[in-house]
Protein backbone atom coordinates (compact mmCIF):
# COMPACT_ATOMS: atom_id res chain seq x y z
CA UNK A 1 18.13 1.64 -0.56
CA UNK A 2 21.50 0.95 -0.11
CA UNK A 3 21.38 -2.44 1.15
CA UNK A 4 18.84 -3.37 -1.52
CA UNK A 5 21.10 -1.92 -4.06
CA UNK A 6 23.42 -4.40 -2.90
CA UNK A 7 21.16 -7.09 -2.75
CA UNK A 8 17.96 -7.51 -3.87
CA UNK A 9 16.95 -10.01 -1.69
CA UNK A 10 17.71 -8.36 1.48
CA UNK A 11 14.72 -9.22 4.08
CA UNK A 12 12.93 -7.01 6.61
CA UNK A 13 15.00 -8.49 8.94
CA UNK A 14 18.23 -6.73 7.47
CA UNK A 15 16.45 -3.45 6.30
CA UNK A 16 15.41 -2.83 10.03
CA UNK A 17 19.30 -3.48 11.07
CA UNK A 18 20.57 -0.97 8.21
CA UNK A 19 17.69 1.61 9.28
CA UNK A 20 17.23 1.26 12.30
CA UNK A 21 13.35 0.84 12.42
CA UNK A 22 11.26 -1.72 13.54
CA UNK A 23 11.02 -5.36 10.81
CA UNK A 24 7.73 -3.68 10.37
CA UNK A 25 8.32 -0.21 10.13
CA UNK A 26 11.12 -1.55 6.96
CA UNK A 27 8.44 -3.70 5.72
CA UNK A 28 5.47 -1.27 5.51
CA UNK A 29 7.86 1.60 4.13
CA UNK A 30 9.30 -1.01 1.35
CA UNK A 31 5.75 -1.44 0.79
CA UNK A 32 5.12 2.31 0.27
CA UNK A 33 7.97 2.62 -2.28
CA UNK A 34 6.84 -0.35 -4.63
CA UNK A 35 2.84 0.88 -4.41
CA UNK A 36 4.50 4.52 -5.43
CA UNK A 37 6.04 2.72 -8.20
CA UNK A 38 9.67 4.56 -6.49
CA UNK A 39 11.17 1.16 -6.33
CA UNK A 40 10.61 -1.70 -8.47
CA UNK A 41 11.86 -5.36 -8.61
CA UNK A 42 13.76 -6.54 -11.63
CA UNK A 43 14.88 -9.88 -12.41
CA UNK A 44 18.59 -10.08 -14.08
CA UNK A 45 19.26 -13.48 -15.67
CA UNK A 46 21.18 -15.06 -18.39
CA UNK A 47 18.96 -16.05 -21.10
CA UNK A 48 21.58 -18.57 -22.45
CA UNK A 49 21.27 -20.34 -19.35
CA UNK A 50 17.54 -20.84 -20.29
CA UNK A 51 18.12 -22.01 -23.71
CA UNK A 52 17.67 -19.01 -25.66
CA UNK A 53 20.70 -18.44 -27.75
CA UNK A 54 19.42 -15.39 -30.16
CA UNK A 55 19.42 -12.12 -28.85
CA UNK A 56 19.24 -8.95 -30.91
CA UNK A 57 18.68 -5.22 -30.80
CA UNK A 58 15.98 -3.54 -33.12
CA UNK A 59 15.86 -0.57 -34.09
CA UNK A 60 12.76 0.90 -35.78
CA UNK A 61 11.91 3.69 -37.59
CA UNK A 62 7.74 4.14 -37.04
CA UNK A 63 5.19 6.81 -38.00
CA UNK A 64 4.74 9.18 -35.41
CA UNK A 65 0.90 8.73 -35.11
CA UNK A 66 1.51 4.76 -34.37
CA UNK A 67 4.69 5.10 -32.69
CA UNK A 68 2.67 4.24 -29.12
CA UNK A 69 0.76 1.80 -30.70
CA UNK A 70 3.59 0.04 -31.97
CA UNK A 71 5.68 0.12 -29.02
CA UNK A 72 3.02 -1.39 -26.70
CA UNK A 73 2.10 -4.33 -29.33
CA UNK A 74 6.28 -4.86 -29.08
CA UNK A 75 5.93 -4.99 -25.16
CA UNK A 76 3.51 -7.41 -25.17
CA UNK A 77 5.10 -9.89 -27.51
CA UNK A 78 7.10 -12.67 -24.97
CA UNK A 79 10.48 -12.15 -26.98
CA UNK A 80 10.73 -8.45 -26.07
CA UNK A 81 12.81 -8.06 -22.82
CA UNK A 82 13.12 -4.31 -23.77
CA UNK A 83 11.06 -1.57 -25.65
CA UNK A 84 11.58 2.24 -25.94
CA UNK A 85 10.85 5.29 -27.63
CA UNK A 86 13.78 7.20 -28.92
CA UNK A 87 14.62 10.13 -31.26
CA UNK A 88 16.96 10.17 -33.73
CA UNK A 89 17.20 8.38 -37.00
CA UNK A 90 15.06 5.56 -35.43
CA UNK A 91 12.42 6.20 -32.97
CA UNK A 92 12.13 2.74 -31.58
CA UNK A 93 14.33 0.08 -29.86
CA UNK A 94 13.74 -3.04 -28.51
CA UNK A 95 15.11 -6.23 -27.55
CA UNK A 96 14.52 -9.60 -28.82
CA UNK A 97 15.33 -13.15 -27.26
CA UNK A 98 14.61 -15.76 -28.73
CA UNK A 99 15.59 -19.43 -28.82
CA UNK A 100 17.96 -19.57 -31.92
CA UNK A 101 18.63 -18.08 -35.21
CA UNK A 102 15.44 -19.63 -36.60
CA UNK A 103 13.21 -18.48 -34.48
CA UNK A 104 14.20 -14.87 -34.30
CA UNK A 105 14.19 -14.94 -38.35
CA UNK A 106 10.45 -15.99 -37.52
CA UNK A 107 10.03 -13.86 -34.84
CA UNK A 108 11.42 -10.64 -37.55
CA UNK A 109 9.69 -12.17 -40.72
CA UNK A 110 6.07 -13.47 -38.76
CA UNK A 111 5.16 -10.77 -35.80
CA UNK A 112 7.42 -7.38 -36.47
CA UNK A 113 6.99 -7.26 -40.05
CA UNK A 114 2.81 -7.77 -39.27
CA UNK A 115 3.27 -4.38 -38.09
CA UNK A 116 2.16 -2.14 -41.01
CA UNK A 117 3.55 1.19 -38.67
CA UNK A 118 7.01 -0.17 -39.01
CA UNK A 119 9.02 1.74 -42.15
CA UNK A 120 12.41 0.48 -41.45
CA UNK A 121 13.89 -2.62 -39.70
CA UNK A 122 17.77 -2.63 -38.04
CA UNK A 123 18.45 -6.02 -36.66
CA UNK A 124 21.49 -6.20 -34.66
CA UNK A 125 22.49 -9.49 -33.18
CA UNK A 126 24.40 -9.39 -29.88
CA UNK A 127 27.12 -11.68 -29.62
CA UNK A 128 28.40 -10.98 -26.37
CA UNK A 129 26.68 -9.35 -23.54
CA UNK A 130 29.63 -7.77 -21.02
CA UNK A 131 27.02 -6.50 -18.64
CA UNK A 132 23.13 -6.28 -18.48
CA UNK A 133 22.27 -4.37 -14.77
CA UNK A 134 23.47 -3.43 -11.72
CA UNK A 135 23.87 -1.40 -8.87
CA UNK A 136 24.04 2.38 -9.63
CA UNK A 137 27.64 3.83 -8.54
CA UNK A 138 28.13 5.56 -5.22
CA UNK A 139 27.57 9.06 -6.53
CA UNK A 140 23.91 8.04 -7.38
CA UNK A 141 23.02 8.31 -3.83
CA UNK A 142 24.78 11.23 -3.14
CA UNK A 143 27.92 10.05 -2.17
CA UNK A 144 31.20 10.25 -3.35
CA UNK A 145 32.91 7.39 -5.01
């Protein structure tokens, strides 16, 4: 886990080196942990450097009996990177990114406000993203820092 912590793209070839196995012993175990749904690939990018230039956070307020309903509509539309349940004043955030100002307006006005469920709208543009994933610290695994 370590080495894929590190990099993501590590092959069998280097997970057998850090372990120890066999290149197939690393590559049915990393097999075991993705079926188990233990480990899971995730993609970091930039979405400026795929031309979309509006990002926001939402936050929703929903009724409680649509609040699953509501996120899982969210999670399927193609401009949510991220949707969760929360508590607090809102019970909903997601993530929108969308091409530009124009077409998150659209996105806000067109396919969120279609969502009867939805009592209350926060739309918080991002204007500067300082860090979006990484590896967890040392003391995740156990270790000290």
């Amino acid at each position: 886990m370590d080495v894929l912590a590190r990099d993501g793209r590590a092959g069998y070839a280097e997970l057998a080196r850090a372990t120890g196995w066999s290149e197939a012993t690393a590559k049915r175990r990393l097999l075991r942990l993705r079926e188990s749904g233990a480990l899971t690939i995730q993609l970091d990018y930039s979405p400026r450097l795929l031309g979309y230039r509006a990002e926001a956070r939402l936050w929703m307020t929903v009724r409680p009996s649509e609040l699953l309903h509501v996120a899982r509509a969210l999670a399927g539309h193609p401009e949510i990177s991220f949707a969760s349940v929360t508590t607090g004043p809102t019970n909903l955030l997601a993530t929108a990114i969308c091409r530009d100002n124009a077409d998150l307006y659209r996105y806000l006005t067109e396919r969120v406000s279609a969502l009867d469920a939805v009592q209350t709208l926060e739309t918080a543009p991002v204007l500067r993203t300082v860090k979006r994933t990484g590896a967890l610290p040392p003391q995740a695994y156990g270790r000290p820092a």
